[in-house]
Protein backbone atom coordinates (compact mmCIF):
# COMPACT_ATOMS: atom_id res chain seq x y z
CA UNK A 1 2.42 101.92 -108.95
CA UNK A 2 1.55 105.36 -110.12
CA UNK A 3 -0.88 107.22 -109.84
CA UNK A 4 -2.79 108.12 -113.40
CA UNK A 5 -4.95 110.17 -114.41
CA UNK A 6 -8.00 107.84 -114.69
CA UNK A 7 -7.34 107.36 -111.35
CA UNK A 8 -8.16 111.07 -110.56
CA UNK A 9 -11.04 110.46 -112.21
CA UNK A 10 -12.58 107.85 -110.42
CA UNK A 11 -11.05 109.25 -107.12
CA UNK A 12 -13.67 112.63 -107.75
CA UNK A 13 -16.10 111.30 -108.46
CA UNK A 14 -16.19 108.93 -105.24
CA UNK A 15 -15.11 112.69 -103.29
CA UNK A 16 -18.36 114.24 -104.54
CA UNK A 17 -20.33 111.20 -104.24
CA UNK A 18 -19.22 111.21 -100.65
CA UNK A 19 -19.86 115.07 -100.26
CA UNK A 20 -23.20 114.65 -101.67
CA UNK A 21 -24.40 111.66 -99.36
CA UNK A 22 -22.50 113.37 -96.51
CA UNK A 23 -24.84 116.79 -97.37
CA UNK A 24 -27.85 114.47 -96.84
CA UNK A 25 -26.82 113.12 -93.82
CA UNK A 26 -25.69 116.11 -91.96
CA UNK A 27 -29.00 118.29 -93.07
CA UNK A 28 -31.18 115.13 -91.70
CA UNK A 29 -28.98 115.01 -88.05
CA UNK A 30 -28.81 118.45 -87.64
CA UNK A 31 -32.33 119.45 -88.49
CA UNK A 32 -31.28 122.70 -90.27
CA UNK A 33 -33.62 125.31 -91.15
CA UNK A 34 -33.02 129.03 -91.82
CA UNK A 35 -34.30 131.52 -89.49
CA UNK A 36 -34.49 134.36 -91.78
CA UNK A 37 -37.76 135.72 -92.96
CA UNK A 38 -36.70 135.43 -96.83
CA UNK A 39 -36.02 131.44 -97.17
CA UNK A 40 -37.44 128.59 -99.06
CA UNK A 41 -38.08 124.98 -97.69
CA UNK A 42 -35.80 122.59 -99.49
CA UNK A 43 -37.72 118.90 -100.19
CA UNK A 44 -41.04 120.89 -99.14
CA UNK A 45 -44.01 117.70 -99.10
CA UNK A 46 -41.10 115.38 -100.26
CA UNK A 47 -41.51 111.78 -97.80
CA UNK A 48 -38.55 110.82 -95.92
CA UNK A 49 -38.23 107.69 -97.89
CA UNK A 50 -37.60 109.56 -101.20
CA UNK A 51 -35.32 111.81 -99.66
CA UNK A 52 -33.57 108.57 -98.42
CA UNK A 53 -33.80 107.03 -102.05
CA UNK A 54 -32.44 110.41 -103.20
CA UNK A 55 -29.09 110.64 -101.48
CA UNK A 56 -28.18 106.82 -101.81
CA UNK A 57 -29.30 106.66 -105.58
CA UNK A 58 -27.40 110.07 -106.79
CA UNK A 59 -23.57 109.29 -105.23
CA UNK A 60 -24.32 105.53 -106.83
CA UNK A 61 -25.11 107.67 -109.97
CA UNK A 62 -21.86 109.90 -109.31
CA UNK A 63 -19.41 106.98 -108.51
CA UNK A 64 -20.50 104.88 -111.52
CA UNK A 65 -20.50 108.02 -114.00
CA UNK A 66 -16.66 108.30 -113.28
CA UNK A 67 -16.15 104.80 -113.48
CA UNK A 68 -17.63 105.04 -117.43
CA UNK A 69 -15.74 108.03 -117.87
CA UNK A 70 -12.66 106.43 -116.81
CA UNK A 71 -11.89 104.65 -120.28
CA UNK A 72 -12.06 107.97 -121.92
CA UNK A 73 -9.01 108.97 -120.18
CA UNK A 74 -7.04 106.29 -120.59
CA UNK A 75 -7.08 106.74 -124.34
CA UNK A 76 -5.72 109.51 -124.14
């Protein structure tokens, strides 16, 4: 089987779903804040559920917007 280009579709939209839940993780292991004196707090007042909600909801959003786009592509 080939490889097509709907395929590629669907295949980068899973990579930047998995970039953008992986983001979420990593910033919510590692604790990362900025030390510099010019910064600005990211999800300032924003409960740890929502921020939860937020990066499982958007790579669902990500994934299934590349699966709809997918048709357009095999038309040609």
């Amino acid at each position: 089987m080939r490889i097509k280009p709907h395929h590629l579709v669907v295949a980068l939209g899973v990579a930047v779903a998995l970039f953008t839940a992986g983001s979420g993780v990593v910033a919510a292991v590692n604790g990362f804040h900025s030390d510099s004196d010019i910064t600005r707090e990211v999800f300032g007042n924003v409960a740890a559920p929502l921020k939860i909600v937020f990066y499982t909801v958007v790579p669902i959003l990500l994934v299934y917007g590349s699966v709809l786009w997918q048709p357009i592509w095999r038309r040609g």
